[in-house]
N, C-alpha and C. Protein backbone atom coordinates (compact mmCIF):
# COMPACT_ATOMS: atom_id res chain seq x y z
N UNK A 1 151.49 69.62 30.40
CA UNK A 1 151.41 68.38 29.64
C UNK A 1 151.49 68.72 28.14
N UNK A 2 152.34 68.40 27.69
CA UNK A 2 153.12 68.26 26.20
C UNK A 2 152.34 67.16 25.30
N UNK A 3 151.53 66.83 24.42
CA UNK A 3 150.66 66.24 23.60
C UNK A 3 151.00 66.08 22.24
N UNK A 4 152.21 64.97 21.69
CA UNK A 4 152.50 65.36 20.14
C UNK A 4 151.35 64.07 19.75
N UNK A 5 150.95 64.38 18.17
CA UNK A 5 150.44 63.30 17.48
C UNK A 5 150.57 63.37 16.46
N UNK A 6 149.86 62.62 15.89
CA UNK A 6 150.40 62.33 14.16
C UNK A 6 149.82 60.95 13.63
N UNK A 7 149.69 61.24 12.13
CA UNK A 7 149.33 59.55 11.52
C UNK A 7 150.42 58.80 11.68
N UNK A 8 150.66 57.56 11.83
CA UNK A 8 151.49 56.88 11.71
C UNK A 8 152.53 57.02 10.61
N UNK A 9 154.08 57.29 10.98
CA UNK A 9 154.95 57.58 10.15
C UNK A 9 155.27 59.34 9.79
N UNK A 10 154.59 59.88 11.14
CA UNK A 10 154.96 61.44 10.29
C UNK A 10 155.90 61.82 11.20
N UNK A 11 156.36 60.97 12.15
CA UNK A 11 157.66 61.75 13.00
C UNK A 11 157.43 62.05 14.44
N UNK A 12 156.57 61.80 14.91
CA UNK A 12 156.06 62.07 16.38
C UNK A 12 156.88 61.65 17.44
N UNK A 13 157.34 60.56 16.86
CA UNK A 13 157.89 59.85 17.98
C UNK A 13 159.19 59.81 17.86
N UNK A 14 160.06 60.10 16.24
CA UNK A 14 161.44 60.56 16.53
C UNK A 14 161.58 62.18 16.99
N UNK A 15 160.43 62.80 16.92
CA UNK A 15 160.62 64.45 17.81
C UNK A 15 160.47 64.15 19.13
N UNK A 16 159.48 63.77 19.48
CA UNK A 16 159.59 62.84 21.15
C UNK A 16 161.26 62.29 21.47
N UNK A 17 161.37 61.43 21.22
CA UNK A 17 163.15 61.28 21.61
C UNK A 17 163.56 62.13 21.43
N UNK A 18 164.10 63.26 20.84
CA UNK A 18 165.24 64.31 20.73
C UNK A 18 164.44 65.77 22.03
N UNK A 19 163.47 65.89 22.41
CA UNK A 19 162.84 66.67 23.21
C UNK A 19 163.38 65.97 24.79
N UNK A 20 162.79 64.51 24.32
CA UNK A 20 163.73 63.84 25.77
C UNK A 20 165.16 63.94 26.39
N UNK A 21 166.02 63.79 25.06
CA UNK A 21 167.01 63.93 24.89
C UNK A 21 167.87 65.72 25.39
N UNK A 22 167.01 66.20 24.88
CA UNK A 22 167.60 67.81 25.06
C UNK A 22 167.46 68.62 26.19
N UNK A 23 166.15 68.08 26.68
CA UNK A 23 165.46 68.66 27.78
C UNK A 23 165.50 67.98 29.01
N UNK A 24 165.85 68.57 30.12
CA UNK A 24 166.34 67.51 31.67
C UNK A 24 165.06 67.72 32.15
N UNK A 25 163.76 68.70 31.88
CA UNK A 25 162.26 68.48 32.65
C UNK A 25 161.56 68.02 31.88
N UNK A 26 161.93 67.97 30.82
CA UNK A 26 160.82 66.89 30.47
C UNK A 26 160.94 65.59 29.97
N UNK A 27 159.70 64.74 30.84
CA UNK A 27 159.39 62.98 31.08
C UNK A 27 158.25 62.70 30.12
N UNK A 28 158.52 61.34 29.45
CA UNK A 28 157.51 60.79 28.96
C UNK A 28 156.63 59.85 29.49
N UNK A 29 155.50 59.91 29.33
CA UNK A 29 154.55 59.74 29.99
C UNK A 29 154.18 58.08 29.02
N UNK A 30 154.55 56.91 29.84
CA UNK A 30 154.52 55.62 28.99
C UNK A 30 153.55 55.24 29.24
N UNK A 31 153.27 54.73 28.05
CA UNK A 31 151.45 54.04 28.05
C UNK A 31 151.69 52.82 28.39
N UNK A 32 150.41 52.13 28.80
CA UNK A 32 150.10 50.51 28.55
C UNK A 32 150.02 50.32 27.18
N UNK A 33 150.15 49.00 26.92
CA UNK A 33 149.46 48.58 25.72
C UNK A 33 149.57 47.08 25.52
N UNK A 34 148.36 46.65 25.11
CA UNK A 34 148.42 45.29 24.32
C UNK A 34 149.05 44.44 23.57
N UNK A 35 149.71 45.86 22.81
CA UNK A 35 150.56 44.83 21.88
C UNK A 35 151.62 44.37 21.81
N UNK A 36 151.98 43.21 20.64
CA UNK A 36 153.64 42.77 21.66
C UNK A 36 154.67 43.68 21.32
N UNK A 37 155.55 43.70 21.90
CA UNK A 37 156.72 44.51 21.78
C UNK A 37 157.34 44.49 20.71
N UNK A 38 157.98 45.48 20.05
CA UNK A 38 159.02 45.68 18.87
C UNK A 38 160.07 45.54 19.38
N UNK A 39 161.45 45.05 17.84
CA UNK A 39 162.47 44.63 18.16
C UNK A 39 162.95 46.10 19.07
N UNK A 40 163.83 45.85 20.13
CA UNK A 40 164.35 46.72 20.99
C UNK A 40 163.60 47.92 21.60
N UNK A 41 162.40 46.98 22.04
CA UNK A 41 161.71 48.13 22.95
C UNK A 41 161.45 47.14 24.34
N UNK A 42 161.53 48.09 25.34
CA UNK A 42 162.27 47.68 26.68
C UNK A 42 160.61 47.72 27.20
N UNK A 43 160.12 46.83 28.09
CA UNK A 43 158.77 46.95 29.22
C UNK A 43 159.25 48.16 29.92
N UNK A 44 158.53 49.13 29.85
CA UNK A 44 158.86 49.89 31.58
C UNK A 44 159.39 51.07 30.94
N UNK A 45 160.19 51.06 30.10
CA UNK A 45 160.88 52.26 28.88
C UNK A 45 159.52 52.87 27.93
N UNK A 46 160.13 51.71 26.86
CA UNK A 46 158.96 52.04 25.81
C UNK A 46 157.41 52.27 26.18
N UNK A 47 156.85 51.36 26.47
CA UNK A 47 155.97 50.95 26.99
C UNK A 47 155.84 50.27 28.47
N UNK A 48 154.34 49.86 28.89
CA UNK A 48 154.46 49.08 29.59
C UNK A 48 153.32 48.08 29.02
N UNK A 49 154.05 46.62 28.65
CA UNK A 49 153.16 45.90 27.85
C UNK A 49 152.40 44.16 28.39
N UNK A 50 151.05 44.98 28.38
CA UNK A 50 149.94 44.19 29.39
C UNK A 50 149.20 43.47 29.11
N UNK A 51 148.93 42.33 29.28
CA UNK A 51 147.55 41.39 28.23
C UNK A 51 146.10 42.04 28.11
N UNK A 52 145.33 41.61 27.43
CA UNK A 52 143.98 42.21 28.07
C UNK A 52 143.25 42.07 29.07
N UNK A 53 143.29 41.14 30.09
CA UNK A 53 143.15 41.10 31.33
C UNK A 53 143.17 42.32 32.15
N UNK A 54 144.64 42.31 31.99
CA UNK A 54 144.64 43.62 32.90
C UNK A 54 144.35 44.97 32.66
N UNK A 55 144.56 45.27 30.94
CA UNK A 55 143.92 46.30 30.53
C UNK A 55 142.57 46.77 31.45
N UNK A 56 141.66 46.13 31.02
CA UNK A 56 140.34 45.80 30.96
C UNK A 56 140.28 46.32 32.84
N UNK A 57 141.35 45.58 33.76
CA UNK A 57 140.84 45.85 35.16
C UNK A 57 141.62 47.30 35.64
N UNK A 58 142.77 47.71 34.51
CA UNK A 58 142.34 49.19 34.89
C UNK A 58 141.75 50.08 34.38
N UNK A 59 141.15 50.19 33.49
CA UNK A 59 139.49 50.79 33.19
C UNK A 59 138.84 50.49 33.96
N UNK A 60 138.08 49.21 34.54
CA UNK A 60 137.48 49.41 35.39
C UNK A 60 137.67 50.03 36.87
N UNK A 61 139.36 50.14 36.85
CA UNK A 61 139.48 50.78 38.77
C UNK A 61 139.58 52.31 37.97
N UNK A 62 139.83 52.70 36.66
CA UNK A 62 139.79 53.97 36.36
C UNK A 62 141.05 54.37 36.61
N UNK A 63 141.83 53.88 36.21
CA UNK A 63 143.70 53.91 36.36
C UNK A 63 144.48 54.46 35.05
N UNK A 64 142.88 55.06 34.08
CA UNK A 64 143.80 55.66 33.10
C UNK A 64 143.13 57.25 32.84
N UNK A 65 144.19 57.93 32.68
CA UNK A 65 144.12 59.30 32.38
C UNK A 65 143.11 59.40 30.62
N UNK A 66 143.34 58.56 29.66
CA UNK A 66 142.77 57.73 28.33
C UNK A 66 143.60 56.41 28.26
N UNK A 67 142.59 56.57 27.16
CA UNK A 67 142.94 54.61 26.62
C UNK A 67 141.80 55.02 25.33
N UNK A 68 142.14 54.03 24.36
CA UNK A 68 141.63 53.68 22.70
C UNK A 68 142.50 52.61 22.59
N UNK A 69 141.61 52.09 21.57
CA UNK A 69 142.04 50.82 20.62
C UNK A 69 142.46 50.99 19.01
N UNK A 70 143.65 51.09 18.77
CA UNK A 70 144.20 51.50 17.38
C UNK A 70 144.61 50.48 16.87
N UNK A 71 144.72 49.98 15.76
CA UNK A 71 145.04 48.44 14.54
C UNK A 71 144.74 47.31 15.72
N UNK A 72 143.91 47.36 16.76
CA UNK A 72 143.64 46.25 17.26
C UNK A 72 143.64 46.05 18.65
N UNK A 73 144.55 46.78 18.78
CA UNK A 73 145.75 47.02 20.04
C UNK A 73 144.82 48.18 21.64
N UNK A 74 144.87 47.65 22.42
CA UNK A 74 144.34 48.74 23.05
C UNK A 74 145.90 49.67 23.44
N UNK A 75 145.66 50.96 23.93
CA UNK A 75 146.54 51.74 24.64
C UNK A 75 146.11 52.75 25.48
N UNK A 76 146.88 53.13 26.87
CA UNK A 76 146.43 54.15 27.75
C UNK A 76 147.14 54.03 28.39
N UNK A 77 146.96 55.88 29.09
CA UNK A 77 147.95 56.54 29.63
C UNK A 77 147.67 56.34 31.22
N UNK A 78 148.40 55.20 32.19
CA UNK A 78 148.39 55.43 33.26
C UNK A 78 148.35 56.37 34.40
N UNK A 79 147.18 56.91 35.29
CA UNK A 79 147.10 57.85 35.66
C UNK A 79 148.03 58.15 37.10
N UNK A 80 148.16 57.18 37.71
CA UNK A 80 148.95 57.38 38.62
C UNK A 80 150.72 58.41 38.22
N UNK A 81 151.21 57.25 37.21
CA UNK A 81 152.53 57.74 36.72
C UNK A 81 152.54 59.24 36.56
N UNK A 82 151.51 59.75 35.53
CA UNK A 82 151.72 61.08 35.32
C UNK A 82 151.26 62.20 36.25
N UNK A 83 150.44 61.57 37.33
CA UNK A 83 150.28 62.44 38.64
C UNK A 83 151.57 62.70 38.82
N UNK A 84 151.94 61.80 39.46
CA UNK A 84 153.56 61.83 40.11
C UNK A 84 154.83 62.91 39.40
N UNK A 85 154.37 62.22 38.32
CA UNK A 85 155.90 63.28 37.62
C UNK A 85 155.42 64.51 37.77
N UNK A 86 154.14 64.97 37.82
CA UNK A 86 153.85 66.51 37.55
C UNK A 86 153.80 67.24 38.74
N UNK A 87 153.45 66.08 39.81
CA UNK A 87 153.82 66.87 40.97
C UNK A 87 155.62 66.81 41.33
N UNK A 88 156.46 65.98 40.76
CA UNK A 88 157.87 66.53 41.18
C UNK A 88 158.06 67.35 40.20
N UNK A 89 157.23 67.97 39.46
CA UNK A 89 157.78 69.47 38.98
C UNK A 89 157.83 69.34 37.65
N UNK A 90 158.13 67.99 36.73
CA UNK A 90 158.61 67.67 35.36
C UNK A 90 157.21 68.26 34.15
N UNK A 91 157.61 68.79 33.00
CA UNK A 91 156.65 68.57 31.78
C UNK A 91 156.35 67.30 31.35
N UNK A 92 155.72 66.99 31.31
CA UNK A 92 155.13 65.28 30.96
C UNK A 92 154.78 65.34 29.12
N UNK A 93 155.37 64.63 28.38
CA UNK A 93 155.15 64.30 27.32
C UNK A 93 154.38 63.38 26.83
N UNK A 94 153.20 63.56 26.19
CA UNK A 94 152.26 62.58 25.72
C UNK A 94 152.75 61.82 23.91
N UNK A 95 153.04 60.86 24.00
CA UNK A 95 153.45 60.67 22.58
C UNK A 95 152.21 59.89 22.48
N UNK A 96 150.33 60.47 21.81
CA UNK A 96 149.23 59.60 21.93
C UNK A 96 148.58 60.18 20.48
N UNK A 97 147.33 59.58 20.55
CA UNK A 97 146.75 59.98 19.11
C UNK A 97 145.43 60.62 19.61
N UNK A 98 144.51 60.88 18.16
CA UNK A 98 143.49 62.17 18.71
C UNK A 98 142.71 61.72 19.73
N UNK A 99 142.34 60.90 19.88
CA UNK A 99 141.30 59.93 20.59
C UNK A 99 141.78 60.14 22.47
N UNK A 100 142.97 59.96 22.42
CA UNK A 100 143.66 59.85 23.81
C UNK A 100 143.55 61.77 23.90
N UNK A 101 144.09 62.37 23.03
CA UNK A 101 144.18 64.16 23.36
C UNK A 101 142.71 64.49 23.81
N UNK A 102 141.73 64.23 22.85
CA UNK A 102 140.69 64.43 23.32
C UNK A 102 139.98 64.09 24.73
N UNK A 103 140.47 62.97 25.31
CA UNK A 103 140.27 62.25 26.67
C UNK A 103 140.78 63.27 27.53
N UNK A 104 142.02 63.91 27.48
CA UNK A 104 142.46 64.17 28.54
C UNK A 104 142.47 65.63 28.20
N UNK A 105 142.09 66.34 26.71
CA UNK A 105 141.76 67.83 26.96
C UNK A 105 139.92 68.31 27.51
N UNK A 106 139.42 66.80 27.73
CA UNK A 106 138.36 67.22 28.19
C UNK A 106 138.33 67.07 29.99
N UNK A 107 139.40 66.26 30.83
CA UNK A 107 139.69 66.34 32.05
C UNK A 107 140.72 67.78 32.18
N UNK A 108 141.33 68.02 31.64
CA UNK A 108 142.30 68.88 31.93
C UNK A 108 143.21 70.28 30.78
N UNK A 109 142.48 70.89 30.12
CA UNK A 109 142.59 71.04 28.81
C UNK A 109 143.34 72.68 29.09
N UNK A 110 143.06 73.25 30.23
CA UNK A 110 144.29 74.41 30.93
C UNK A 110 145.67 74.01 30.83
N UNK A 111 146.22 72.76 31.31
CA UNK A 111 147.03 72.44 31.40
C UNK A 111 147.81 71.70 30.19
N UNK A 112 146.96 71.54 29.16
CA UNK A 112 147.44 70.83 27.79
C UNK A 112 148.18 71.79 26.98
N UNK A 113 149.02 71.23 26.47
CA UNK A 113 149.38 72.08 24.99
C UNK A 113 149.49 70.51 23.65
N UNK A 114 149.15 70.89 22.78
CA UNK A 114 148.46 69.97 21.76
C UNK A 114 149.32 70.35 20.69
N UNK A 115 150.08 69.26 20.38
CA UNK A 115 150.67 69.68 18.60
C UNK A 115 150.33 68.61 17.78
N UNK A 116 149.98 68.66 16.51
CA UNK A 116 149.58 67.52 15.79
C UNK A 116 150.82 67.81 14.91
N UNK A 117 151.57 66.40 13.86
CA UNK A 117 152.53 66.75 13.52
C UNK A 117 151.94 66.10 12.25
N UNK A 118 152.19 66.83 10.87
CA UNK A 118 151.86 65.95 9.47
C UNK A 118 153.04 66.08 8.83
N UNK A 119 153.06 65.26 7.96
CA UNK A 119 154.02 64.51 6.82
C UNK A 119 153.32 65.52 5.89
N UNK A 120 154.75 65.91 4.89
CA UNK A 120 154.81 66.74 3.64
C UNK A 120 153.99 66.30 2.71
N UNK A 121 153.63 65.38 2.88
CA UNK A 121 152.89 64.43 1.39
C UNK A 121 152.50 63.12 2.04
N UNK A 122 151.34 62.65 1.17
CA UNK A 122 151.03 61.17 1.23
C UNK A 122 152.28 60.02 0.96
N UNK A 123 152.81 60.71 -0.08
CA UNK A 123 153.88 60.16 -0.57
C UNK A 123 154.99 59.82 0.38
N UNK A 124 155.31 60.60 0.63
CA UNK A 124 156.62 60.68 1.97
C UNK A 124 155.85 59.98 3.04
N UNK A 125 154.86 60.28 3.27
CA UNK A 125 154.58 59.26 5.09
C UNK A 125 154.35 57.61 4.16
N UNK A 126 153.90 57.51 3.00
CA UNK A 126 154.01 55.79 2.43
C UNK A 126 155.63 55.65 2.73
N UNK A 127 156.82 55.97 2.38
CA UNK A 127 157.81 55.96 2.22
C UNK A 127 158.48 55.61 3.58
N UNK A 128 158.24 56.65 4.69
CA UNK A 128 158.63 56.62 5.48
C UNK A 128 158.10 55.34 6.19
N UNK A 129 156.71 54.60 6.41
CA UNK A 129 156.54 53.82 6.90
C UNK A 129 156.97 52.21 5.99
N UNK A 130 157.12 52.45 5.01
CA UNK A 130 157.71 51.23 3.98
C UNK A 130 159.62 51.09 4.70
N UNK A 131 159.97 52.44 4.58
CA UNK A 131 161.13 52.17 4.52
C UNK A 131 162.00 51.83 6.58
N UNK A 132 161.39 52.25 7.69
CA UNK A 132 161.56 51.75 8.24
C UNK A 132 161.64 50.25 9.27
N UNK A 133 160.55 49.16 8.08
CA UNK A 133 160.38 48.40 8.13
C UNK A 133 160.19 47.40 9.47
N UNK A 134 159.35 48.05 10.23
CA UNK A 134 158.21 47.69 11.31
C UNK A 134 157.44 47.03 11.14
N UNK A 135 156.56 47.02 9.84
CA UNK A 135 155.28 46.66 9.60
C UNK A 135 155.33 45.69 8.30
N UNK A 136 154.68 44.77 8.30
CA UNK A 136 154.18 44.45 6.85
C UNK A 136 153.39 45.39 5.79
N UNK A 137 153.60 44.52 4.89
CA UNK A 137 152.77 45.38 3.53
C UNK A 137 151.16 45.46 3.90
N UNK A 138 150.53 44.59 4.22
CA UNK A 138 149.24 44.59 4.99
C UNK A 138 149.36 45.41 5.65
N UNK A 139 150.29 45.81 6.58
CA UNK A 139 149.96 46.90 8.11
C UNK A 139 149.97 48.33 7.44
N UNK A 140 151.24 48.31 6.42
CA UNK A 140 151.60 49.49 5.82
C UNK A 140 150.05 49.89 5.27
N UNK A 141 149.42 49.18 4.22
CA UNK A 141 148.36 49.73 3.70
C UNK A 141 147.13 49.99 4.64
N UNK A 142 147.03 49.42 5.76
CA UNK A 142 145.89 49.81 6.79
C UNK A 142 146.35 51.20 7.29
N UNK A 143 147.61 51.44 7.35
CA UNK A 143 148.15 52.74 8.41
C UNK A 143 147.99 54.07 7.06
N UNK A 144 148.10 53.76 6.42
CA UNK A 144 147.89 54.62 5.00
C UNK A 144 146.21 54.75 5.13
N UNK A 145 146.09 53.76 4.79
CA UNK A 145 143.98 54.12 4.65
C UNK A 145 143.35 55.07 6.30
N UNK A 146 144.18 54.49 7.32
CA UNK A 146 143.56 55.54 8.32
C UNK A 146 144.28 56.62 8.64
N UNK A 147 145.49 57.38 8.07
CA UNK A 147 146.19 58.32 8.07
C UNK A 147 145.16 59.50 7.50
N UNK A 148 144.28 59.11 6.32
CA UNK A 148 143.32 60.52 6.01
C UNK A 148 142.25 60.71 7.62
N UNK A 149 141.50 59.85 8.28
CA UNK A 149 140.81 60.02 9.20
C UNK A 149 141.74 60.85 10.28
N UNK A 150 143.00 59.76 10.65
CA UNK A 150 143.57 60.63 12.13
C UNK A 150 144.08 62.50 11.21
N UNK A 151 144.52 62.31 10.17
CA UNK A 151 144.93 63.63 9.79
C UNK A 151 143.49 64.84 9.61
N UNK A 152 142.40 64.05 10.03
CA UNK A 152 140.75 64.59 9.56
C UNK A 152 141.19 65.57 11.55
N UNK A 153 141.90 65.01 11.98
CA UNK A 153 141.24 65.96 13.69
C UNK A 153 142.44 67.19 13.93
N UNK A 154 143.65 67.33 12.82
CA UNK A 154 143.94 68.54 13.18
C UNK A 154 143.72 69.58 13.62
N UNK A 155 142.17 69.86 13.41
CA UNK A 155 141.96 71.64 13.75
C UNK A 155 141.52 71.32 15.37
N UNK A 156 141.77 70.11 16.20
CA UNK A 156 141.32 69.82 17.48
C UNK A 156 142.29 70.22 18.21
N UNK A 157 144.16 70.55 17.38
CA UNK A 157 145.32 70.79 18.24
C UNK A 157 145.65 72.29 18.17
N UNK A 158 146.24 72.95 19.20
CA UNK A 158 146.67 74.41 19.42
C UNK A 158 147.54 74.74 18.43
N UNK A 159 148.65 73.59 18.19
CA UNK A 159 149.80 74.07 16.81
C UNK A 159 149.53 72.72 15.89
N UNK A 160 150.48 72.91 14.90
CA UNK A 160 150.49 72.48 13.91
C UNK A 160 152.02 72.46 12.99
N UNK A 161 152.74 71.69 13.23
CA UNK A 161 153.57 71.62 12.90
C UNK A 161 153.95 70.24 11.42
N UNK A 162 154.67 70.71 10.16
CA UNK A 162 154.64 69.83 9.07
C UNK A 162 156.07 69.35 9.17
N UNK A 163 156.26 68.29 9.11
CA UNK A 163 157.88 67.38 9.77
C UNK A 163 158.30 66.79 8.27
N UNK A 164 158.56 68.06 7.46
CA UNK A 164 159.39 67.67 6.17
C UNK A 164 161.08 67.91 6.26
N UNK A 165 161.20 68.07 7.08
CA UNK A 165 162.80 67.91 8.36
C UNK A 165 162.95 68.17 9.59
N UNK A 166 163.27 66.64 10.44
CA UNK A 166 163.39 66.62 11.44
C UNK A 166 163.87 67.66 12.28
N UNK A 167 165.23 68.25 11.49
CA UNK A 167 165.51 69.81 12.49
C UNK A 167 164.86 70.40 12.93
N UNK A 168 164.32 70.56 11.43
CA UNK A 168 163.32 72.33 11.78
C UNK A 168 161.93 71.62 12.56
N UNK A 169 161.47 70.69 11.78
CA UNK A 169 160.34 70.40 13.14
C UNK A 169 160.36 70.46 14.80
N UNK A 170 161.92 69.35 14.70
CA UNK A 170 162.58 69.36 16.63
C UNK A 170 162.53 71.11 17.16
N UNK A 171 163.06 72.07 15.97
CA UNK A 171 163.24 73.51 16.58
C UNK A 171 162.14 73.94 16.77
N UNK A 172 161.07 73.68 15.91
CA UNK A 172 159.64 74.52 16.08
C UNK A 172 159.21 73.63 17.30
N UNK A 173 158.68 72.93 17.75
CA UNK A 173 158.26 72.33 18.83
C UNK A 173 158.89 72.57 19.82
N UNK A 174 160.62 72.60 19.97
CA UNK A 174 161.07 73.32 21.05
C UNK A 174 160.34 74.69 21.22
N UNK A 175 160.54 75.40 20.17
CA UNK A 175 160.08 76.78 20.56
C UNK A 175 158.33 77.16 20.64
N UNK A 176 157.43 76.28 20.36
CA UNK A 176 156.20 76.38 20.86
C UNK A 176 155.97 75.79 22.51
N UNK A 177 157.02 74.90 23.13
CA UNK A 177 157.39 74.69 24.32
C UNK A 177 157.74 75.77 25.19
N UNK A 178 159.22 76.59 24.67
CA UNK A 178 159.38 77.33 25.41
C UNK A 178 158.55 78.64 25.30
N UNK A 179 157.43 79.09 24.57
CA UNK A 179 156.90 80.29 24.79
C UNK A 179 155.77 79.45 25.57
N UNK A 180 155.11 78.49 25.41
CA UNK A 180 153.93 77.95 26.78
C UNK A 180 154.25 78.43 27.97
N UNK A 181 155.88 77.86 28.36
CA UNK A 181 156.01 77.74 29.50
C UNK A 181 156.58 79.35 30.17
N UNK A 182 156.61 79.86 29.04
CA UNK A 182 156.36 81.91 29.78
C UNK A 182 154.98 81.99 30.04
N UNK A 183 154.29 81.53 29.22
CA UNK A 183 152.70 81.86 29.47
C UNK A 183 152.28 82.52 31.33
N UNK A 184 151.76 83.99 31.47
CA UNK A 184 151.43 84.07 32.58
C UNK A 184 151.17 83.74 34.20
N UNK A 185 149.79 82.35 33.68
CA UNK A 185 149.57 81.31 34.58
C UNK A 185 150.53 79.83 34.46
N UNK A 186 151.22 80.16 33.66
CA UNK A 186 152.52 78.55 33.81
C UNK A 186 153.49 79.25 34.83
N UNK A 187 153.64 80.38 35.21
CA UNK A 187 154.96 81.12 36.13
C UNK A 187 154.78 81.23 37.11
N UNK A 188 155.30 79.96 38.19
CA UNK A 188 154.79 79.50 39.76
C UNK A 188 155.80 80.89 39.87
N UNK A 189 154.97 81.42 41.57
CA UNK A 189 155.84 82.18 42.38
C UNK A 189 155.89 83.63 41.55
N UNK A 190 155.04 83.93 40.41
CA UNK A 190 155.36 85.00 39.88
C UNK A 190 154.96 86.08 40.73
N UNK A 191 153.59 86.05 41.24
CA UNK A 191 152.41 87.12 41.65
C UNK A 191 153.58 87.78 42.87
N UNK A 192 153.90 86.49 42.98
CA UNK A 192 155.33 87.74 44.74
C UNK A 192 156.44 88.08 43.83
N UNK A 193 156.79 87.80 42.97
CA UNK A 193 158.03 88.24 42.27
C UNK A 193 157.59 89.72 42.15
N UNK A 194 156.72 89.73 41.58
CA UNK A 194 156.00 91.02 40.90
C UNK A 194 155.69 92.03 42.31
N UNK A 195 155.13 91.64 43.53
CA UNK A 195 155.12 92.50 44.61
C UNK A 195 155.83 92.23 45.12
N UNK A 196 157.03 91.94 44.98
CA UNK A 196 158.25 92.63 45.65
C UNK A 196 159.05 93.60 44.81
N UNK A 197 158.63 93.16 43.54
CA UNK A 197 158.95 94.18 42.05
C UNK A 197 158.71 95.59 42.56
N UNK A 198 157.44 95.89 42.76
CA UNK A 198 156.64 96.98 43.21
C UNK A 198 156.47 97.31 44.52
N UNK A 199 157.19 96.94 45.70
CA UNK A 199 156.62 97.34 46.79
C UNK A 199 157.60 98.65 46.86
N UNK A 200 157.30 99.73 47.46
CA UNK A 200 158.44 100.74 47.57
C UNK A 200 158.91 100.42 49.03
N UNK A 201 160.36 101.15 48.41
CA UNK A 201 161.40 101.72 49.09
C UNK A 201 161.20 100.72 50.89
């Protein structure tokens, strides 16, 4: 399980698409959420987007891996979905914030890898969230005032990556991906590779 985060506007989620994009095992892992949909985001794709009703009744059946409430909005990671993909074999991508990493590096934290992603400057993440124009000037200045708090839980992630170009960020995250997945205990089927390596003659 793949874990990017970030304050709002530092790139998380355009490195998320191009990882999707590049990579045929790895799936993103779509949250619920409350809130209404943005122009050209698909139910079932982007999200999957739920009133509070139902929020609320899967917390109580315990149907989420996490869940938090950010600018208002609840969100969480359906637990069924990401069973599934991980048992057909796929890396599961978390595009969530600290609150949700923390949820699920305290169920499962062997299996996590954690990158937090920051913006070069205050300056540049104002910019970046002004200039893609999502949000109002109200939203803009709330996502700015809590960008010092979410940027306060970095030392909670394994890497650390600064997204002052998309390239080199997309390359470094590829390549903190592909050395995980050498990692020892990530290499199904190794322990017989290795004794048949060594059995003699």
């Amino acid at each position: 399980m793949l874990v990017l985060s970030s304050p709002s506007g530092a790139g998380k989620s355009s490195i998320a698409r191009r990882l999707l994009a590049d990579d045929s095992n790895m799936t993103l892992s779509v949250s619920a959420t409350t809130r209404p949909p943005r122009q050209n985001e698909v139910d079932g794709r982007d999200y999957h987007f739920v009133d509070q009703e139902r929020f609320d009744l899967m917390i109580a059946d315990e149907g989420f891996l996490e869940y938090a409430t950010v600018f208002g909005n609840s969100y969480g990671t359906p637990k069924a979905d990401v069973m599934s993909k991980l048992e057909a074999g796929h890396d599961v991508l978390f595009d969530i914030d600290w609150q949700g990493t923390q949820q699920i590096a305290a169920a499962a934290a062997s299996d996590l890898v954690s990158v937090f992603i920051l913006p070069p400057s205050r300056a540049v993440l104002h910019e970046r969230l002004t200039t893609r124009g999502q949000d109002s000037a109200d939203v803009v200045r709330a996502r700015m005032e809590k960008a010092s708090d979410e940027i306060s839980h970095y030392a909670e992630y394994a890497y650390i990556v600064i997204n002052d170009d998309l390239e080199a960020a997309v390359t470094e995250v590829k390549t903190i991906l592909a050395a995980e997945r050498l990692r020892r205990e990530r290499q199904t089927g190794l322990t017989g590779f290795v004794r048949d390596l060594t059995r003699e003659g």
